[in-house]
C-alpha atoms as a PDB file:
ATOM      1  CA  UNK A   1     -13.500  28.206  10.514  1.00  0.00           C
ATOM      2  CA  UNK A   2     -12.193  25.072  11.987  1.00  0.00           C
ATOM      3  CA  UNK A   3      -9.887  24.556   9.811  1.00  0.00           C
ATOM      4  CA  UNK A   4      -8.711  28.150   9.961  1.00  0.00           C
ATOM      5  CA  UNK A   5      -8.243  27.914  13.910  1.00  0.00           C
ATOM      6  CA  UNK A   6      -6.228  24.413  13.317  1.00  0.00           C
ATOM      7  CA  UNK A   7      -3.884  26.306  11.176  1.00  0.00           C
ATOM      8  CA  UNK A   8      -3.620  28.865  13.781  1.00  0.00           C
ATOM      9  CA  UNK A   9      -2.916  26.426  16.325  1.00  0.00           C
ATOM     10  CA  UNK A  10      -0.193  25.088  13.975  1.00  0.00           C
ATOM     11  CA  UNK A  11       1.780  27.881  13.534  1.00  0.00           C
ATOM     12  CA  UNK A  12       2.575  28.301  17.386  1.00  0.00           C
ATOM     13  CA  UNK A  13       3.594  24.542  17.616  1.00  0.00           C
ATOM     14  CA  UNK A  14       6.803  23.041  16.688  1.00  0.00           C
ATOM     15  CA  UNK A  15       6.451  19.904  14.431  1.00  0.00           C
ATOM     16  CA  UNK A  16       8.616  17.660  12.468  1.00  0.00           C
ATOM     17  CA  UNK A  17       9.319  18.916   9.056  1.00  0.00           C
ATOM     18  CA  UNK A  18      11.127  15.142   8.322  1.00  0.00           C
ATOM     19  CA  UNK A  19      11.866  11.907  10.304  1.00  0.00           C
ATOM     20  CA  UNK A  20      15.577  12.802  11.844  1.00  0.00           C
ATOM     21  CA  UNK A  21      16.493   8.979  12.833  1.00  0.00           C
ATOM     22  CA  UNK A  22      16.925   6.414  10.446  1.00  0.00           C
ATOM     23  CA  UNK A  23      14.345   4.322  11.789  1.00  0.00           C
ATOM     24  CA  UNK A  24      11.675   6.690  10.849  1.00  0.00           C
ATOM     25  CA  UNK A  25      12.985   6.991   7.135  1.00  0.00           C
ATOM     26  CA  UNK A  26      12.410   4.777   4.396  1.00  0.00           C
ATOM     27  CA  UNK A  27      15.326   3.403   2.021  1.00  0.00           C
ATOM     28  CA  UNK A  28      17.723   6.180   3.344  1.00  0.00           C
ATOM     29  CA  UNK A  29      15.251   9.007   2.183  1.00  0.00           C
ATOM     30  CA  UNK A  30      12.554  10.888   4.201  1.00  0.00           C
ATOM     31  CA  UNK A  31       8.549  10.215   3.541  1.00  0.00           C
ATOM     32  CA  UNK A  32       7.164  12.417   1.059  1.00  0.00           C
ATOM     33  CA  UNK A  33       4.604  13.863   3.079  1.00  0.00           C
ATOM     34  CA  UNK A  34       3.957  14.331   6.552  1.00  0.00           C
ATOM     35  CA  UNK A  35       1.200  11.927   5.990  1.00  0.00           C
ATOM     36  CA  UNK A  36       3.572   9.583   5.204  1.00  0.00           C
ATOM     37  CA  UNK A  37       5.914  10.106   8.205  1.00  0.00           C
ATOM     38  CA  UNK A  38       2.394   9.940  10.345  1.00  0.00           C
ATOM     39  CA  UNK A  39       1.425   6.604   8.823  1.00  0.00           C
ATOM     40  CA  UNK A  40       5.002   5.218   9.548  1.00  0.00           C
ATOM     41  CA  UNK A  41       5.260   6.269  13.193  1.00  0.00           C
ATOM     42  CA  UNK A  42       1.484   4.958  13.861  1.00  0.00           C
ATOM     43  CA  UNK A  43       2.057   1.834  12.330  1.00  0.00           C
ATOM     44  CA  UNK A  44       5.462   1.428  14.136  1.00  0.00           C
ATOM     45  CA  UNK A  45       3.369   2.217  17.380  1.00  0.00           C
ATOM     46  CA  UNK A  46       0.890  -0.747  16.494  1.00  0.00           C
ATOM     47  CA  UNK A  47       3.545  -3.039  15.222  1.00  0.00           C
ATOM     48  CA  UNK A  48       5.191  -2.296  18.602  1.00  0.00           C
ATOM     49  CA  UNK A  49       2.582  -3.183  20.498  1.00  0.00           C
ATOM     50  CA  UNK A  50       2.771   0.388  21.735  1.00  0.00           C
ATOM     51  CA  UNK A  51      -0.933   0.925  20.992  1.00  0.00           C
ATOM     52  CA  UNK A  52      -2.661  -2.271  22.033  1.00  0.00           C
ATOM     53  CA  UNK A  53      -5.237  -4.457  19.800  1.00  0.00           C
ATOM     54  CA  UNK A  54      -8.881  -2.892  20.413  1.00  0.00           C
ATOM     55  CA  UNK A  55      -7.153  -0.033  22.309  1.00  0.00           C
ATOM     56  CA  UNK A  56      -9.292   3.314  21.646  1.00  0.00           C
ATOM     57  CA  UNK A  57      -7.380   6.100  19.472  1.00  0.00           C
ATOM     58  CA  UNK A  58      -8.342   9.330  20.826  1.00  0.00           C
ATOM     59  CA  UNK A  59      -7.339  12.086  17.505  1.00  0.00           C
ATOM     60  CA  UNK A  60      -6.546  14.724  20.144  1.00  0.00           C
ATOM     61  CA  UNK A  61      -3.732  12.867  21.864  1.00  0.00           C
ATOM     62  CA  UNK A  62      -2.072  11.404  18.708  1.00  0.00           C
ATOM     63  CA  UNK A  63      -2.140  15.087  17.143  1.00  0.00           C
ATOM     64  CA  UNK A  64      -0.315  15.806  20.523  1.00  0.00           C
ATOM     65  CA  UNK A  65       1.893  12.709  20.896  1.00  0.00           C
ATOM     66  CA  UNK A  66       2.988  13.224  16.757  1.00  0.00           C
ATOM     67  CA  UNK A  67       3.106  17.312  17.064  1.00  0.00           C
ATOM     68  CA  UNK A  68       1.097  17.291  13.833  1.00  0.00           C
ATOM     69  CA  UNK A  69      -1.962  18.744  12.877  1.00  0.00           C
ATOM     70  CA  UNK A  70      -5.697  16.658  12.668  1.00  0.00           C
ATOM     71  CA  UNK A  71      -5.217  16.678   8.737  1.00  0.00           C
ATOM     72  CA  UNK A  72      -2.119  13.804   7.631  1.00  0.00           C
ATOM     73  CA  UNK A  73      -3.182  11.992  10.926  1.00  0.00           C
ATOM     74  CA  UNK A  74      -6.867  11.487   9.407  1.00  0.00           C
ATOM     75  CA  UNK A  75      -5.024  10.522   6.024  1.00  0.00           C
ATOM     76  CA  UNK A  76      -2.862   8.098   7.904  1.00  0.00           C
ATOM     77  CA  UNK A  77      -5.364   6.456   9.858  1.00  0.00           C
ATOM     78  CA  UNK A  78      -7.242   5.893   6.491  1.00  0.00           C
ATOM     79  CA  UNK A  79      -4.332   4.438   4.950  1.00  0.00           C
ATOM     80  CA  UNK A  80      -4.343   1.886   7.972  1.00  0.00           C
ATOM     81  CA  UNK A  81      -7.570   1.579   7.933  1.00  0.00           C
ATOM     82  CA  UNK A  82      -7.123  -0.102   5.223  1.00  0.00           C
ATOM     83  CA  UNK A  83      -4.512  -2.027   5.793  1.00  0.00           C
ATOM     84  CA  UNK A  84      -6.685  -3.446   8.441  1.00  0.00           C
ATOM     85  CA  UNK A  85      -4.433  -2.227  11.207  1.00  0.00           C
ATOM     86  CA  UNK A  86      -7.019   0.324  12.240  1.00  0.00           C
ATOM     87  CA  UNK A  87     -11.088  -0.476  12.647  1.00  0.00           C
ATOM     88  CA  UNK A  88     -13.049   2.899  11.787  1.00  0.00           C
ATOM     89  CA  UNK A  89     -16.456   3.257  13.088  1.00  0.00           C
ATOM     90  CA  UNK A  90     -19.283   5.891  12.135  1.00  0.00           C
ATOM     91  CA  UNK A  91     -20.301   7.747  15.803  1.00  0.00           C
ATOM     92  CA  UNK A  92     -17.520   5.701  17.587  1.00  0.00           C
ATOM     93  CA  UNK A  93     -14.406   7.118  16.374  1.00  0.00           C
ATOM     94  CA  UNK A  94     -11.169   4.649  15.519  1.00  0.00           C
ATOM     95  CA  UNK A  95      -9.544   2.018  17.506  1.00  0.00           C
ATOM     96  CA  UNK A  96      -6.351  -0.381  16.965  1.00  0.00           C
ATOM     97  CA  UNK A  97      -8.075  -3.516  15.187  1.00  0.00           C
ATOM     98  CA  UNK A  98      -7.973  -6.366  17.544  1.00  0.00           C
ATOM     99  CA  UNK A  99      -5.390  -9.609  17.025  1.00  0.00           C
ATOM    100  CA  UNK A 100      -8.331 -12.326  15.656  1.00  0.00           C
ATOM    101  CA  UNK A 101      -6.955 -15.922  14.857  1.00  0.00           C
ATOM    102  CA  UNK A 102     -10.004 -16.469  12.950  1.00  0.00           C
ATOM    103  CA  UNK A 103      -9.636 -13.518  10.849  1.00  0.00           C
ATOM    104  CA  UNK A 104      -5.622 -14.491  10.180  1.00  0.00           C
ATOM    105  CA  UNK A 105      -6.529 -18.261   9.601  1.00  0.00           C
ATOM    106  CA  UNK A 106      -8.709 -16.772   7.152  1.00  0.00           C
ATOM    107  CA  UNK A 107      -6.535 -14.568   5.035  1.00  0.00           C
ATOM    108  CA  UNK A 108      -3.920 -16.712   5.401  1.00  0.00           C
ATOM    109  CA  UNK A 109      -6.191 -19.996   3.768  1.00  0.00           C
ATOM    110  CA  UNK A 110      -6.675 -17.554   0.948  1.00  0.00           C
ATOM    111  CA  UNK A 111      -2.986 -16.587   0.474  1.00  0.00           C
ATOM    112  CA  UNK A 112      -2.201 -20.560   0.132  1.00  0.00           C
ATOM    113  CA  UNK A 113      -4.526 -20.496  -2.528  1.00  0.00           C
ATOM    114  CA  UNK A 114      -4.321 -17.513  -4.463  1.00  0.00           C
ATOM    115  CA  UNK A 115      -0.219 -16.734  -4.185  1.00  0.00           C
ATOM    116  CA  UNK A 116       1.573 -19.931  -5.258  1.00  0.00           C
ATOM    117  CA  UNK A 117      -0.928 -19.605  -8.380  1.00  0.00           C
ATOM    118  CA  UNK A 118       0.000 -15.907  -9.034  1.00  0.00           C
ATOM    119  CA  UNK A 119       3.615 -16.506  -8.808  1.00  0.00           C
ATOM    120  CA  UNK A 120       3.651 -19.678 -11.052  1.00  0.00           C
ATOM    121  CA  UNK A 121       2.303 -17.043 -13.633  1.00  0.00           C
ATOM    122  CA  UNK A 122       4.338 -14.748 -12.887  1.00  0.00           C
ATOM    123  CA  UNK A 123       7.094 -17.234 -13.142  1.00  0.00           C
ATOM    124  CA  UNK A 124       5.986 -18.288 -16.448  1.00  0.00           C
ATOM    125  CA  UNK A 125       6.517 -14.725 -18.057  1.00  0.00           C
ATOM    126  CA  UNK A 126       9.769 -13.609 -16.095  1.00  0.00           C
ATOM    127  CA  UNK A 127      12.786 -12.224 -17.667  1.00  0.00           C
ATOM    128  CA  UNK A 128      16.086 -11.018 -16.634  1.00  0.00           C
ATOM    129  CA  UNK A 129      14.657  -7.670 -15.428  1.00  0.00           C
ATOM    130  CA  UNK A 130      12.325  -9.408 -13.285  1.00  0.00           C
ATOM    131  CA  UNK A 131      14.818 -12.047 -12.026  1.00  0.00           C
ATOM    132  CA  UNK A 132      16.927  -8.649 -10.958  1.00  0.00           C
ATOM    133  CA  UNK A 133      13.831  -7.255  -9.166  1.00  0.00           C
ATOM    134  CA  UNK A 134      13.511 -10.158  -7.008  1.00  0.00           C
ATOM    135  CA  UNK A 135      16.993 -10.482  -6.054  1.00  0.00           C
ATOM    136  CA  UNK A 136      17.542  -7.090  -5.188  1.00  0.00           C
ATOM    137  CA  UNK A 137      14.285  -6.681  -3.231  1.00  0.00           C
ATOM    138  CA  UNK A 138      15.401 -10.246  -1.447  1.00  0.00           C
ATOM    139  CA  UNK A 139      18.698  -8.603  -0.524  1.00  0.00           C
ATOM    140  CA  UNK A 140      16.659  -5.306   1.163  1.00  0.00           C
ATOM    141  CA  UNK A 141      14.543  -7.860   2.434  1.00  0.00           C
ATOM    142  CA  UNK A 142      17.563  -9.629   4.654  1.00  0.00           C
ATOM    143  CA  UNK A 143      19.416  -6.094   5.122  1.00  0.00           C
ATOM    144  CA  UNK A 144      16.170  -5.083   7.189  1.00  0.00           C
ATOM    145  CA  UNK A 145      16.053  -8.257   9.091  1.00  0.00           C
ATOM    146  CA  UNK A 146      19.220  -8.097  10.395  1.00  0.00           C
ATOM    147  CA  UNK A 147      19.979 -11.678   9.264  1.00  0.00           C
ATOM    148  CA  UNK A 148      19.104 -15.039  10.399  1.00  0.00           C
ATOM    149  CA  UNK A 149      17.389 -15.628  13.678  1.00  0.00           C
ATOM    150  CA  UNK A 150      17.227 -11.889  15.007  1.00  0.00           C
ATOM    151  CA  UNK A 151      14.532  -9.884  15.335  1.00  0.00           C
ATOM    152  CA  UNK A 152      14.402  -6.234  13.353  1.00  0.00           C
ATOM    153  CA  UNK A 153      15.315  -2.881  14.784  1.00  0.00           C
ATOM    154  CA  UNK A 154      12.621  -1.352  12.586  1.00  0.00           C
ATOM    155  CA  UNK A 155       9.382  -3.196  12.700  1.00  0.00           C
ATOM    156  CA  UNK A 156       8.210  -1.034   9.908  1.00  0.00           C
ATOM    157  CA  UNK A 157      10.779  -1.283   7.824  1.00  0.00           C
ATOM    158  CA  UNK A 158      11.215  -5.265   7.994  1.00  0.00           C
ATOM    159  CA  UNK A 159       7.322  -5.689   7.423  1.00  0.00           C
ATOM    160  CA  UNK A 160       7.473  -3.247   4.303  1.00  0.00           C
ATOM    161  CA  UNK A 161      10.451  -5.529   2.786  1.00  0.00           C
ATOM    162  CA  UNK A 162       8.643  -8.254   3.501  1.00  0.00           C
ATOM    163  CA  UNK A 163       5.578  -7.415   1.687  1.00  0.00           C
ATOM    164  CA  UNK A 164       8.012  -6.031  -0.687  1.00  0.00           C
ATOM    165  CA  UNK A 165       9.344  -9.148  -1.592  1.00  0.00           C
ATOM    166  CA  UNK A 166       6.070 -11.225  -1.771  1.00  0.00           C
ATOM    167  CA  UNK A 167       4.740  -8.469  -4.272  1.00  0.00           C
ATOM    168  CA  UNK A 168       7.986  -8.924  -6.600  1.00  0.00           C
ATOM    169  CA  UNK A 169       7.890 -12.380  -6.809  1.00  0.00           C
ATOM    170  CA  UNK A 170       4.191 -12.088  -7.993  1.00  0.00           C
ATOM    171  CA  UNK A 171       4.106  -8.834 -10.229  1.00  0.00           C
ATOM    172  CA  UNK A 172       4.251 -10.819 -13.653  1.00  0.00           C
ATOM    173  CA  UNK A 173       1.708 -12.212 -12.945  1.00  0.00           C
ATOM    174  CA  UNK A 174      -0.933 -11.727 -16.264  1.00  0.00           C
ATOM    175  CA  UNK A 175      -4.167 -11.592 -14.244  1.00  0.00           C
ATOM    176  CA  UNK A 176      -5.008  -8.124 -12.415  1.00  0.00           C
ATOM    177  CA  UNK A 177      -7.461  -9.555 -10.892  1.00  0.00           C
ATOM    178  CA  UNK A 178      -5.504 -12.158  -8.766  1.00  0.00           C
ATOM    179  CA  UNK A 179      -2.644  -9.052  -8.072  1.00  0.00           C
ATOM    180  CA  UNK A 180      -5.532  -7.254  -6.325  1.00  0.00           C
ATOM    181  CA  UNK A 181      -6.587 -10.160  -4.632  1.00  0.00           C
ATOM    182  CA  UNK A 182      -3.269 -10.649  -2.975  1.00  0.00           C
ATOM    183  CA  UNK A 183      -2.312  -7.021  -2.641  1.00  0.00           C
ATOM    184  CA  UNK A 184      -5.139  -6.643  -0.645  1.00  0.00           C
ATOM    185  CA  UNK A 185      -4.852 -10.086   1.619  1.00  0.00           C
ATOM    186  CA  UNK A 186      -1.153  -9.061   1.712  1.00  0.00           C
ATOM    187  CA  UNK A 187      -2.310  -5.615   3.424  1.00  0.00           C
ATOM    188  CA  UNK A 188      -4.256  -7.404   5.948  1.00  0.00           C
ATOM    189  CA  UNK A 189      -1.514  -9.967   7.189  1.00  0.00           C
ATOM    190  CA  UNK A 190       1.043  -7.815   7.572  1.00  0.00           C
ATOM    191  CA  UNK A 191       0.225  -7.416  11.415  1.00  0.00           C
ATOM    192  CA  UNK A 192      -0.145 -11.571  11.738  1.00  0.00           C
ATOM    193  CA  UNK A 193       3.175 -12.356   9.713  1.00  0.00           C
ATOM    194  CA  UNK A 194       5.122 -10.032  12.388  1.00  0.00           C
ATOM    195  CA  UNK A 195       3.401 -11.879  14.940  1.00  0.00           C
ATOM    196  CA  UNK A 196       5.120 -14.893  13.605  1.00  0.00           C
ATOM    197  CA  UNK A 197       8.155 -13.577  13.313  1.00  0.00           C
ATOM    198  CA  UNK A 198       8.478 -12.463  17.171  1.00  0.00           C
ATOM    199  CA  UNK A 199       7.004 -15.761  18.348  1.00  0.00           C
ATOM    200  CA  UNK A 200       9.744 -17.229  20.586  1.00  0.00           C
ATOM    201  CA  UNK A 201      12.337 -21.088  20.122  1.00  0.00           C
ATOM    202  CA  UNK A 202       9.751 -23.658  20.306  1.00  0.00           C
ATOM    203  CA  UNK A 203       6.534 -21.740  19.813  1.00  0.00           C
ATOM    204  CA  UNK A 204       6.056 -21.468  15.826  1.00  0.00           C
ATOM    205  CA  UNK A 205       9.123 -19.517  15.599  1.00  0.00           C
ATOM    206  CA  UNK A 206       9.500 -17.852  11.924  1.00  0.00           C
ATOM    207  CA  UNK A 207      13.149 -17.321  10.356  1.00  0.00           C
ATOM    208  CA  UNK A 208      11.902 -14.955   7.923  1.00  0.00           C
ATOM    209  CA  UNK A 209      15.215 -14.846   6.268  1.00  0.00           C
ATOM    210  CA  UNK A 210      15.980 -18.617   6.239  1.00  0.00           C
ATOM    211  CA  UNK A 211      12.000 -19.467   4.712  1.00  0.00           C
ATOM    212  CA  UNK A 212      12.466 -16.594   1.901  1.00  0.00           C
ATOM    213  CA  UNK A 213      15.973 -17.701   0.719  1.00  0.00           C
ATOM    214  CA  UNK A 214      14.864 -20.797  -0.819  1.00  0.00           C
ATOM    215  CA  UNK A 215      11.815 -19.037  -2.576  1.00  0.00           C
ATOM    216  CA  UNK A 216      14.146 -16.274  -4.234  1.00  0.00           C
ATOM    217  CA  UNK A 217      16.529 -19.472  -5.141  1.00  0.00           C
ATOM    218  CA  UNK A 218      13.780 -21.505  -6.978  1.00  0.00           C
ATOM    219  CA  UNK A 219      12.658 -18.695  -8.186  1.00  0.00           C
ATOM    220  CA  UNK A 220      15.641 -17.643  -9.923  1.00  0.00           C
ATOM    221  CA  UNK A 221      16.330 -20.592 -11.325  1.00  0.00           C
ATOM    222  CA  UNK A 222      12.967 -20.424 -13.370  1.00  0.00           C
ATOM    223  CA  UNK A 223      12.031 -23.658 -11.400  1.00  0.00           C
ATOM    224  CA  UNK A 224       8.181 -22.787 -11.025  1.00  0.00           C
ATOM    225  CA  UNK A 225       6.793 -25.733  -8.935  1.00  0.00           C
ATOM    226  CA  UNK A 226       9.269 -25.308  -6.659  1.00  0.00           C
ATOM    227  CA  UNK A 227       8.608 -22.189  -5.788  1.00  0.00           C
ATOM    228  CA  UNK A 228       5.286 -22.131  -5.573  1.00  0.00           C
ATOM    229  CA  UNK A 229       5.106 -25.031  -2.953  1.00  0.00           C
ATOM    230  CA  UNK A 230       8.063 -23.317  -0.830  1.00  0.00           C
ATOM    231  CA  UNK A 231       5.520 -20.215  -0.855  1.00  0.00           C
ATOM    232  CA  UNK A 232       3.004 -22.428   0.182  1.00  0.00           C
ATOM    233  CA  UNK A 233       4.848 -23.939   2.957  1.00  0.00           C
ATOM    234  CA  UNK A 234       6.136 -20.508   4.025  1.00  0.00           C
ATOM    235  CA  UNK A 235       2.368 -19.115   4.578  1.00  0.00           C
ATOM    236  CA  UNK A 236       1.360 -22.090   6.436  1.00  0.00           C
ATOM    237  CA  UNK A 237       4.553 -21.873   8.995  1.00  0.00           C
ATOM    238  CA  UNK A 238       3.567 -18.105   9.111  1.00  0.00           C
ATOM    239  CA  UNK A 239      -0.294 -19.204  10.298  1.00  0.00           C
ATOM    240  CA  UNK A 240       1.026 -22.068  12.251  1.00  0.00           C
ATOM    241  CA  UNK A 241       3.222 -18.899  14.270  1.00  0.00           C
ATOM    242  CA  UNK A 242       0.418 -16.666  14.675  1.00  0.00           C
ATOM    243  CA  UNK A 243      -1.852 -19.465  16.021  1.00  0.00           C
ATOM    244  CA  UNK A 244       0.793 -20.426  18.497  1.00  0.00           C
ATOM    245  CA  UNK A 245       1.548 -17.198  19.717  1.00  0.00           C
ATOM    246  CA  UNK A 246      -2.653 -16.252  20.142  1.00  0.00           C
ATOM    247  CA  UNK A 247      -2.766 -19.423  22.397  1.00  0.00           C
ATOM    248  CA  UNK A 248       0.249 -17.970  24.118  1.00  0.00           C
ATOM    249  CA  UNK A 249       2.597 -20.773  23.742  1.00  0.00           C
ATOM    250  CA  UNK A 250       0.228 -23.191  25.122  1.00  0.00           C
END
């Protein structure tokens, strides 16, 4: 009966069919779903800072703010729910997860360990195919950057190249377990690494672009080692930026 009333409720308001401005599509092509378009403009409204860490989300205004209906925006929120983005409670309802240092020196002490071993795998058993995939996704990773030293028009967008890029550079790698391992601690610092990437001159600023291009060189080049210690030292400049910018600069 719910359900049936929702749908009523539907038909009388006007909602999105697709994203109409390119920041709210995804390689040039509208989401597949209007889940999808929810999850995008949610996260973008996190990312933002639009919706603050710990900040309550109340179902009834998002449905409003989105002009969807209470189904894709439960699917999205579970989507960033897992992510970590989003903290889920039984009798509490959902709320923005909060900005923790501990939790991103955390993930980001596993990443050192775990990443630089995946890609020297995956390293181990690339090809030209592969070597193709990481240049190309290195190239969309830049293009939604904006290039050196500027900041992204589409928060989204940069953070899904990023992770993008990472997950490339590691998908040879022979042991599933390890890909889920860092798929899923990937997930969870996407939030932190943009942190880093805003944090101003001075204050563990990130060039995303500059840190990467040396990765996709070494990695190109079949020089393993390299790469995997450039990784390294890229995730610990990305925690040394989120730890600066959650003691505000000081």
């Amino acid at each position: 009966m719910e359900e049936a009333e929702e749908s009523g409720r539907a038909a009388h308001t006007r909602r999105p069919t697709a994203p109409t401005r390119a920041s709210d599509r995804q390689d040039g092509a509208a989401p597949d779903t209007r889940a999808d378009w929810v999850d995008r403009r949610l996260r973008r409204a996190i990312l933002a800072g639009e919706l603050a860490p710990g900040e309550r989300l109340v179902a009834a205004a998002l449905v409003e703010r989105f002009a969807v209906s209470a189904t894709p925006l439960r699917e999205a929120m579970q989507r960033l729910a897992a992510q970590g983005l989003i903290e889920i409670e039984p009798q509490r309802g959902a709320r923005v997860a909060p900005v923790s240092p501990r939790d991103a020196g955390e993930i980001y002490e596993l990443r050192v360990l775990l990443d630089p071993r995946a890609l020297r795998d995956s390293l181990a058993h690339s090809d030209d195919a592969h070597r193709a995939q990481i240049a190309a996704a290195y190239d969309r990773l830049v293009a939604a950057n904006g290039g050196p030293g500027r900041l992204p028009r589409d928060l989204v967008e940069a953070v899904d190249r990023h992770a993008e890029f990472h997950a490339t550079l590691l998908a040879r790698c022979r042991s599933r377990w390890l890909l889920r391992l860092t798929s899923l601690l990937a997930d969870h610092s996407q939030r932190y690494a943009l942190l880093a990437f805003a944090a101003p001159e001075g204050v563990g600023h990130h060039d995303v672009v500059g840190e990467h291009g040396p990765i996709r060189d070494a990695a190109l080049a079949g020089r393993a080692r390299e790469a995997a210690r450039l990784l390294e030292e890229h995730l610990r400049q990305t925690l040394a930026g989120v730890r600066a910018v959650a003691r505000g600069g000081s």
